[in-house]
N, C-alpha and C. Protein backbone atom coordinates (compact mmCIF):
# COMPACT_ATOMS: atom_id res chain seq x y z
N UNK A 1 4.49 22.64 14.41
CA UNK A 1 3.30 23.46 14.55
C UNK A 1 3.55 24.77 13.80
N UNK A 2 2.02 25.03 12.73
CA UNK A 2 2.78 26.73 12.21
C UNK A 2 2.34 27.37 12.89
N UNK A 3 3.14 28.57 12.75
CA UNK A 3 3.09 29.69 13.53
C UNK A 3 1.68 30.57 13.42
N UNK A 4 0.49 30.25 12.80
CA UNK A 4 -0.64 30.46 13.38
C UNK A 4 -1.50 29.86 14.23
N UNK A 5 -0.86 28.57 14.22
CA UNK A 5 -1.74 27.55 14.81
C UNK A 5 -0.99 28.36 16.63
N UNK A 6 0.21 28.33 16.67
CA UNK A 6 0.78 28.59 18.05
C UNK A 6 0.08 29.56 18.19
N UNK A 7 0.13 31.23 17.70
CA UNK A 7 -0.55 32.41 17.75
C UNK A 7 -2.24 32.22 18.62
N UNK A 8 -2.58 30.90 17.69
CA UNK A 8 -4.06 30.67 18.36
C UNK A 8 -3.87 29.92 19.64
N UNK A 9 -3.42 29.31 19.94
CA UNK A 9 -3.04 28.74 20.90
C UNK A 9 -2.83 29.51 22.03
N UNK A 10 -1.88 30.14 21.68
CA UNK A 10 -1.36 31.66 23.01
C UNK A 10 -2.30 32.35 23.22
N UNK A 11 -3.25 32.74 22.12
CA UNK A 11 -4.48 33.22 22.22
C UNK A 11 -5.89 32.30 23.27
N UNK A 12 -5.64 31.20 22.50
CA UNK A 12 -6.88 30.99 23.39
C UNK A 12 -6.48 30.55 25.01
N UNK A 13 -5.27 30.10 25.37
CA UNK A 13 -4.64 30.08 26.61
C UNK A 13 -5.34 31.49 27.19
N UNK A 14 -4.81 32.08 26.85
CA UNK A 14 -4.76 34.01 27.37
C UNK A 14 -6.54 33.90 28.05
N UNK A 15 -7.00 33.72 26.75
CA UNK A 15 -8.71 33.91 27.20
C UNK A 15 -8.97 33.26 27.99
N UNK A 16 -8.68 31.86 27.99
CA UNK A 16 -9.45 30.72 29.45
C UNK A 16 -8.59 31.35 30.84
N UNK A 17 -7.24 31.94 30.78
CA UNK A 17 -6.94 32.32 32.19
C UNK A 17 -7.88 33.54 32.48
N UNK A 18 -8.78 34.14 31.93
CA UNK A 18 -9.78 35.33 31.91
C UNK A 18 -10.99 34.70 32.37
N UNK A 19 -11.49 33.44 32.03
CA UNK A 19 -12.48 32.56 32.08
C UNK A 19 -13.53 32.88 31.09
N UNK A 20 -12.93 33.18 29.91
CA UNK A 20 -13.23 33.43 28.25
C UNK A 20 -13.12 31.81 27.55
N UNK A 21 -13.73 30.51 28.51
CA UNK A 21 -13.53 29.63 27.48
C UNK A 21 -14.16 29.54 26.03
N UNK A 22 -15.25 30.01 25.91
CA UNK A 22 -16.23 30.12 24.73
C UNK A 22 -15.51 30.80 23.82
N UNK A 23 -15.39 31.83 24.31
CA UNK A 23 -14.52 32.91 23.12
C UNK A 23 -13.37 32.32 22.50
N UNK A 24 -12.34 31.63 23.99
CA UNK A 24 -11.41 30.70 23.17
C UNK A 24 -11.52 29.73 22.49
N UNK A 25 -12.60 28.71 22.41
CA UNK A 25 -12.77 27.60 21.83
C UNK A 25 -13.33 28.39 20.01
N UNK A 26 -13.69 29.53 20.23
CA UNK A 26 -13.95 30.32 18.98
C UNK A 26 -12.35 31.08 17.51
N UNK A 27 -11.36 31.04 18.28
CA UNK A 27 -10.30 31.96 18.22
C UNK A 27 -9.66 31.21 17.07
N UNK A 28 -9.80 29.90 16.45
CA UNK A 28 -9.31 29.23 15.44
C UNK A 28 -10.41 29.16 14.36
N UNK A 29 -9.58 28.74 13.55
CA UNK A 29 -10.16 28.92 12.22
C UNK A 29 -10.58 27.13 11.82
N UNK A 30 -10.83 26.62 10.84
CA UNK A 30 -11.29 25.26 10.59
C UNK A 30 -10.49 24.36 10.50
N UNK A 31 -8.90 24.65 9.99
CA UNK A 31 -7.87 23.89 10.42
C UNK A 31 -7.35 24.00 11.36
N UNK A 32 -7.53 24.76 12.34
CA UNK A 32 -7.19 24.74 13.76
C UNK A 32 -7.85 24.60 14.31
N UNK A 33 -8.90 23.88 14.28
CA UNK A 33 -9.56 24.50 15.25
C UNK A 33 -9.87 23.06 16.82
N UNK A 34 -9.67 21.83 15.61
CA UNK A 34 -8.96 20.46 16.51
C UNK A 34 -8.08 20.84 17.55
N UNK A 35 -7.41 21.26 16.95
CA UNK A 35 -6.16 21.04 17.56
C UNK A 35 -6.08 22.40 18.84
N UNK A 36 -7.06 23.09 18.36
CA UNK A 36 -7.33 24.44 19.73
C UNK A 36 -8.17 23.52 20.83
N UNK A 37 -9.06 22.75 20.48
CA UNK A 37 -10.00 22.29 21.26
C UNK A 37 -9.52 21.57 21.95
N UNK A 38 -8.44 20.85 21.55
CA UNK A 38 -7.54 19.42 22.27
C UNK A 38 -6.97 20.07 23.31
N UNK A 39 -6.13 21.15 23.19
CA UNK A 39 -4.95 21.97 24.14
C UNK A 39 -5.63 21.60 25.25
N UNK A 40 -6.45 22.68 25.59
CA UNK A 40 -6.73 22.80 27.02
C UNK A 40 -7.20 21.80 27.99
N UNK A 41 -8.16 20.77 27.37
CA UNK A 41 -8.11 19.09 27.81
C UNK A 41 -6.86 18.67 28.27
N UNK A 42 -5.78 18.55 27.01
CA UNK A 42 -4.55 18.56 28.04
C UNK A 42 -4.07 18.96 28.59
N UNK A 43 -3.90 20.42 28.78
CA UNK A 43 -3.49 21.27 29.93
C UNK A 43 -4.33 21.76 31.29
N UNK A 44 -5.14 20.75 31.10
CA UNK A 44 -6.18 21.44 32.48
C UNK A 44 -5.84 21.83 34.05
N UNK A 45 -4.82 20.82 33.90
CA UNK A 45 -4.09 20.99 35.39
C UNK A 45 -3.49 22.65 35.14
N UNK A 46 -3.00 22.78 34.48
CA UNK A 46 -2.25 24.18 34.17
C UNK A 46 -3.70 25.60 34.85
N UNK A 47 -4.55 25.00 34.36
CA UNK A 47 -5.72 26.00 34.51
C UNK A 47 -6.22 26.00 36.31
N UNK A 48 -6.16 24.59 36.17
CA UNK A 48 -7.18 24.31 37.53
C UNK A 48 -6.15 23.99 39.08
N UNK A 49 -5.38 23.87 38.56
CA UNK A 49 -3.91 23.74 39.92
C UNK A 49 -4.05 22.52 40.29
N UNK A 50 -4.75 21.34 39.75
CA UNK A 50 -4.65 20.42 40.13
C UNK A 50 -3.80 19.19 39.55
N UNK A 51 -2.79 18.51 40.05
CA UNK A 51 -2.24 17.84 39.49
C UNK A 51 -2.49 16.30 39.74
């Protein structure tokens, strides 16, 4: 992963624990921006405490 793609990543993490999902799903650019959208789908438990 390059190190902007992570940057966005940490970024849009940051915003959805704010409940900034919009803004985060915004925070990548056109080659990232898959791969921003995917994260949090897979990490939802992380968000929602549910495992």
């Amino acid at each position: 992963m390059c190190d902007s793609t992570r940057h966005a990543l940490e970024r849009a993490a940051d915003l959805i624990r704010h409940n900034r999902l919009v803004e985060a799903m915004a925070t990548a650019d056109e080659f990232e921006s898959a791969e921003i959208r995917q994260w949090p789908i897979d990490h939802a438990d992380d968000f929602t405490g549910e495992f």
